[in-house]
N, C-alpha and C. Protein backbone atom coordinates (compact mmCIF):
# COMPACT_ATOMS: atom_id res chain seq x y z
N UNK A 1 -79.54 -23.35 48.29
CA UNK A 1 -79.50 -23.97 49.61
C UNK A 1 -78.19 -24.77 49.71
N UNK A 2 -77.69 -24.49 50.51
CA UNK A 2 -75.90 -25.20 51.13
C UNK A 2 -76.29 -26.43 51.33
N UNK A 3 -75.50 -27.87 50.85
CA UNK A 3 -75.66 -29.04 51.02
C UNK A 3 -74.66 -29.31 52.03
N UNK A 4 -75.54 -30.01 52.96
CA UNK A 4 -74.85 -30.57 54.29
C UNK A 4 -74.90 -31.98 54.53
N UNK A 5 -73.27 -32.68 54.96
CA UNK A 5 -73.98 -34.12 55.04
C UNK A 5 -74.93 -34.68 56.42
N UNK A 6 -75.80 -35.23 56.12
CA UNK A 6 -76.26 -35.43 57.70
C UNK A 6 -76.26 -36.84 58.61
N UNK A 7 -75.33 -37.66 57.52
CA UNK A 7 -74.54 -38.61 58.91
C UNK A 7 -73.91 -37.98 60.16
N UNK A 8 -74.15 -39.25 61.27
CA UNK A 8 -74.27 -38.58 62.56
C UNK A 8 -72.43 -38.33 62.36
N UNK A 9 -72.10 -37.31 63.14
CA UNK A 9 -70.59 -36.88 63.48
C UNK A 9 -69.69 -36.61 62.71
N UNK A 10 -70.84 -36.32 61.40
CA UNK A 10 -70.22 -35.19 60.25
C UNK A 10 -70.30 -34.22 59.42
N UNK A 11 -69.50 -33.64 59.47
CA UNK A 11 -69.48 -31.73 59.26
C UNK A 11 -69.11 -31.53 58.34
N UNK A 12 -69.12 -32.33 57.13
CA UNK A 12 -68.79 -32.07 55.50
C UNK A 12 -69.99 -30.77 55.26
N UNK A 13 -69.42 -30.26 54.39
CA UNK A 13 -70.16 -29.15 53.83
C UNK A 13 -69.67 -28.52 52.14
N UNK A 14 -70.83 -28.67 51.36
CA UNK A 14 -70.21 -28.03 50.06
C UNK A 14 -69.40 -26.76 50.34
N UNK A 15 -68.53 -26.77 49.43
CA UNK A 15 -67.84 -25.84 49.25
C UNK A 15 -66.25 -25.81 50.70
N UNK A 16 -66.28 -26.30 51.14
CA UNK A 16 -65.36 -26.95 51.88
C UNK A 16 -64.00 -26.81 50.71
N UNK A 17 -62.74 -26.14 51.53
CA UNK A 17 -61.69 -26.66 50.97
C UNK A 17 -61.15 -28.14 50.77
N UNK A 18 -60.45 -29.19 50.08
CA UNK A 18 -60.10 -29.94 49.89
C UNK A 18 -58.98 -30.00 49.21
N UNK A 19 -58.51 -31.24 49.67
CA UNK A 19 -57.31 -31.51 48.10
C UNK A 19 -57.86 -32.21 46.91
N UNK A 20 -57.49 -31.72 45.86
CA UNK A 20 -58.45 -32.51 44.85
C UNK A 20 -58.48 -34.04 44.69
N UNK A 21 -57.18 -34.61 45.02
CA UNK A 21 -57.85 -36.11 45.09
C UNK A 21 -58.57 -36.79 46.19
N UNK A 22 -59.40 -35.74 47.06
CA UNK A 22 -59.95 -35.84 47.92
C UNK A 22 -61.60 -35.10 47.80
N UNK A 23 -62.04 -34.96 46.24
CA UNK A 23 -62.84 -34.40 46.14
C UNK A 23 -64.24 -35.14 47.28
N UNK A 24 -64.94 -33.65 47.13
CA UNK A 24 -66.43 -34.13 47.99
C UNK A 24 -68.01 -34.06 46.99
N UNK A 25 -68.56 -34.98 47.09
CA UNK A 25 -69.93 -34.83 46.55
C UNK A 25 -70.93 -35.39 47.32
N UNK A 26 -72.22 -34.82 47.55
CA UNK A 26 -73.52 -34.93 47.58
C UNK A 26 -74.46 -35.84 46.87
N UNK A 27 -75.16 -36.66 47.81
CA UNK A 27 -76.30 -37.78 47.13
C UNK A 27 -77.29 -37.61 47.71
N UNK A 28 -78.46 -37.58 47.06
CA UNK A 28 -79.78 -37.32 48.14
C UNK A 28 -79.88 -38.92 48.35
N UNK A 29 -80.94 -38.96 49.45
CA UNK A 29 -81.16 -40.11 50.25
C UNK A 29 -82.03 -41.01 49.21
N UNK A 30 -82.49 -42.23 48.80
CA UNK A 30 -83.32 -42.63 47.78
C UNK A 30 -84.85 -42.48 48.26
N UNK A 31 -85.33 -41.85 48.24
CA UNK A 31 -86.80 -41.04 48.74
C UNK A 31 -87.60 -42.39 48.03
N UNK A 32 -87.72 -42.46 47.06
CA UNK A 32 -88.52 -43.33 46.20
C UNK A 32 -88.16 -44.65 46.11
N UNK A 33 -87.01 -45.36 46.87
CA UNK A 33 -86.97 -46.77 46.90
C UNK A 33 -87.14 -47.17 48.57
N UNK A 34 -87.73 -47.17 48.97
CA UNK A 34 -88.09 -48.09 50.08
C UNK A 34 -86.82 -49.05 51.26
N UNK A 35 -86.72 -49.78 50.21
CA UNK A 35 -86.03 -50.95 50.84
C UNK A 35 -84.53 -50.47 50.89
N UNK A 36 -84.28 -49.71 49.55
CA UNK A 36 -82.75 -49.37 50.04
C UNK A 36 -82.68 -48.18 50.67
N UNK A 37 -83.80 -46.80 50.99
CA UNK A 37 -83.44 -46.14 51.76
C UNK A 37 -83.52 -47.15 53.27
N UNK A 38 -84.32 -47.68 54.01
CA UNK A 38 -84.04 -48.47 54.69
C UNK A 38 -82.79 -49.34 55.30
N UNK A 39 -82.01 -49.26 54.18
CA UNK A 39 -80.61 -49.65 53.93
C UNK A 39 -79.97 -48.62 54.82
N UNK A 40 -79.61 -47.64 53.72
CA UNK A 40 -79.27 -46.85 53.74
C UNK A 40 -79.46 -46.28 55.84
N UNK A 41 -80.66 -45.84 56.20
CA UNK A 41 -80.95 -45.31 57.45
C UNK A 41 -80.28 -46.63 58.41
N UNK A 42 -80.44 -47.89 58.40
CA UNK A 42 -79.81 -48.63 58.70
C UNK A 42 -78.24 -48.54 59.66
N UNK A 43 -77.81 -48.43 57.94
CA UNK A 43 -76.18 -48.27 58.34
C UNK A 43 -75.74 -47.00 58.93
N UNK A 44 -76.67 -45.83 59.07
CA UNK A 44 -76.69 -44.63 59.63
C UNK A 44 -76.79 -44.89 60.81
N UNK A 45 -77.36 -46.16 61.40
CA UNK A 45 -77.86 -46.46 62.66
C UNK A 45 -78.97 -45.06 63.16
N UNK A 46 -80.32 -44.82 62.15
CA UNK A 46 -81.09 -44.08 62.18
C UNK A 46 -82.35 -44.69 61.72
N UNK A 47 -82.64 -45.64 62.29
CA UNK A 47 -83.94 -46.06 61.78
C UNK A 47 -85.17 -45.51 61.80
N UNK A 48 -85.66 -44.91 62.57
CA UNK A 48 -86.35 -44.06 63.11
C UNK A 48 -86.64 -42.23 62.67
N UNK A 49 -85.26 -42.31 61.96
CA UNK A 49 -85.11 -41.05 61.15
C UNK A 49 -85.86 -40.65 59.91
N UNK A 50 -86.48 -39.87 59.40
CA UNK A 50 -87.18 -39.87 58.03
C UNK A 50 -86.18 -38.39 57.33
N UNK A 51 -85.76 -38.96 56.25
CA UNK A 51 -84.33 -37.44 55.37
C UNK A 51 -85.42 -37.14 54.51
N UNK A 52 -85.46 -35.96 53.95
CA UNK A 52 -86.29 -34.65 53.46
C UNK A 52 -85.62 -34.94 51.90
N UNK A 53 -86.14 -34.32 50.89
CA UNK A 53 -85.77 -34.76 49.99
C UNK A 53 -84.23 -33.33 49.82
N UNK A 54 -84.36 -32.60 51.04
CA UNK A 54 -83.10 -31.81 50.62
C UNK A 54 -82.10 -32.07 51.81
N UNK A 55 -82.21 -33.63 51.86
CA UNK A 55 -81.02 -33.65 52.86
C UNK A 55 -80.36 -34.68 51.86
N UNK A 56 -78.66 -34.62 52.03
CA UNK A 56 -77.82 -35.28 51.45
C UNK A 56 -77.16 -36.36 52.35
N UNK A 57 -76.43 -36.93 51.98
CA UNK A 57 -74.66 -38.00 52.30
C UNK A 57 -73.79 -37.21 51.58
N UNK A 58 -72.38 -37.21 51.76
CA UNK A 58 -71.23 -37.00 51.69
C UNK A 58 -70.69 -38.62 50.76
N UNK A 59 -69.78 -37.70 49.81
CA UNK A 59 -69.16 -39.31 48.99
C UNK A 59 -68.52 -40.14 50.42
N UNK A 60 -68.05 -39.15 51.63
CA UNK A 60 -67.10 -39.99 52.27
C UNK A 60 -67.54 -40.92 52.84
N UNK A 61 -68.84 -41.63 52.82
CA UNK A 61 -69.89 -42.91 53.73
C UNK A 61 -69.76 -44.10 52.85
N UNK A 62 -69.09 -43.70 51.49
CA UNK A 62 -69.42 -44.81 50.58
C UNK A 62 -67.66 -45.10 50.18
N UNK A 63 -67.53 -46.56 49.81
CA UNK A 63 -66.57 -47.20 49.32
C UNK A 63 -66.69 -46.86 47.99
N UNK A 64 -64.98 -46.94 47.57
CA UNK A 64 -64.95 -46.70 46.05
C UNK A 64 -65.01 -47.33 45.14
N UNK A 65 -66.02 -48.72 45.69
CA UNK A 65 -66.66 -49.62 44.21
C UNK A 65 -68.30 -48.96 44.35
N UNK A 66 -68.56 -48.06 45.00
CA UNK A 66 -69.90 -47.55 45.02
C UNK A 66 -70.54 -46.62 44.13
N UNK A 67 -69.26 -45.90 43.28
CA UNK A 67 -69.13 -45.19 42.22
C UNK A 67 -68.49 -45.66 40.67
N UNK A 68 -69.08 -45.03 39.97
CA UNK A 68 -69.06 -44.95 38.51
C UNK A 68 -68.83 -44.09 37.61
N UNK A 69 -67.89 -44.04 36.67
CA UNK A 69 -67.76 -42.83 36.28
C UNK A 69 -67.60 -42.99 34.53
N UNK A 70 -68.20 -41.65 34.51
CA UNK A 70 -68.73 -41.37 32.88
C UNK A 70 -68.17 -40.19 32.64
N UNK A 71 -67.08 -40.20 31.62
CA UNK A 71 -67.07 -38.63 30.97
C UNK A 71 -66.38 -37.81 31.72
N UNK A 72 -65.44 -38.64 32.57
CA UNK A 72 -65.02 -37.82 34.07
C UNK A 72 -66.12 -37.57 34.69
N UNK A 73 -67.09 -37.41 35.17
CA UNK A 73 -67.76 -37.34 36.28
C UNK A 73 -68.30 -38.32 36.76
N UNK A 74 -68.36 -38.66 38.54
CA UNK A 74 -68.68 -39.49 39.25
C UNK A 74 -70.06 -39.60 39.65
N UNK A 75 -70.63 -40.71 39.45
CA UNK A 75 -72.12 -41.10 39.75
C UNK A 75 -72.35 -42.27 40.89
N UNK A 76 -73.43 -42.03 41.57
CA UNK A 76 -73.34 -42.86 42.94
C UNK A 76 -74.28 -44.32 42.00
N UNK A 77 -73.55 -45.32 42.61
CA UNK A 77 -74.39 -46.77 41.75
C UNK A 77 -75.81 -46.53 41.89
N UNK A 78 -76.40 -46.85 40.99
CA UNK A 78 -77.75 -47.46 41.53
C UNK A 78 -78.42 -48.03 42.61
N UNK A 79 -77.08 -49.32 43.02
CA UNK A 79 -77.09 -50.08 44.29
C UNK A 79 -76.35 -49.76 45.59
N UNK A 80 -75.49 -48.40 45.23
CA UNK A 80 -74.74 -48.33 46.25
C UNK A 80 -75.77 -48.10 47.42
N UNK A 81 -74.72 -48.99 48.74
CA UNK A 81 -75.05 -48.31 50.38
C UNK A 81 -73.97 -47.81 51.20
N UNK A 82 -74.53 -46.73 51.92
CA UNK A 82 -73.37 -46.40 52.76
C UNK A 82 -72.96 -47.39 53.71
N UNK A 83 -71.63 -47.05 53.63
CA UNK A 83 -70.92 -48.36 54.78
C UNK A 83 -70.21 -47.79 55.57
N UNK A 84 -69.55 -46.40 55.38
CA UNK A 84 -68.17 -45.90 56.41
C UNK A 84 -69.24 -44.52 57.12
N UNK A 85 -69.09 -44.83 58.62
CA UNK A 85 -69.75 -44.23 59.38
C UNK A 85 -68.53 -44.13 60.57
C-alpha cells in the first residue's frame, strides 16, 4: 500500500523524486497515545478527524529537533509534534 501524507494541502507521496538532502519519510499517527495524537490532529487543525492506522505524516510537518538519529537512520522522537502546516 503507497504511503500518502494526509496533512491538509499536501501531496507528498512515497517514492516521489527528491534531492537527497531533502529526503522524505512516513510516521503513522500515534493511534495508542491519546493526548498526543490529539496534539498532533490539533496542529492539523483536524480535530474532528479520526487517521486509520494506515494513514501517515510526511517528515516535512516536523522541525529538525523532532528527529533522532541512530546508525544513520532517522527516527521520529517519542515526543515529537507536528508544527509546519
Amino acid at each position: 500500500m503507497p504511503k500518502y501524507c494526509r496533512a491538509p494541502h499536501c501531496s507528498n507521496a512515497a517514492g516521489q523524486a527528491r534531492p537527497p538532502a531533502r529526503r522524505l519519510s512516513f510516521y503513522k499517527f500515534p493511534l495508542h497515545d491519546a493526548a498526543r495524537l490529539r496534539q498532533w490532529l490539533t496542529q492539523m487543525r483536524r480535530e474532528n478527524w479520526v487517521p486509520t492506522r494506515h494513514q501517515h505524516l510526511c517528515s516535512d510537518h516536523f522541525e529538525p529537533s523532532c528527529f533522532q538519529y541512530r546508525w544513520g537512520v532517522r527516527y521520529l522522537r517519542p515526543d515529537a509534534i507536528p508544527t509546519i502546516f
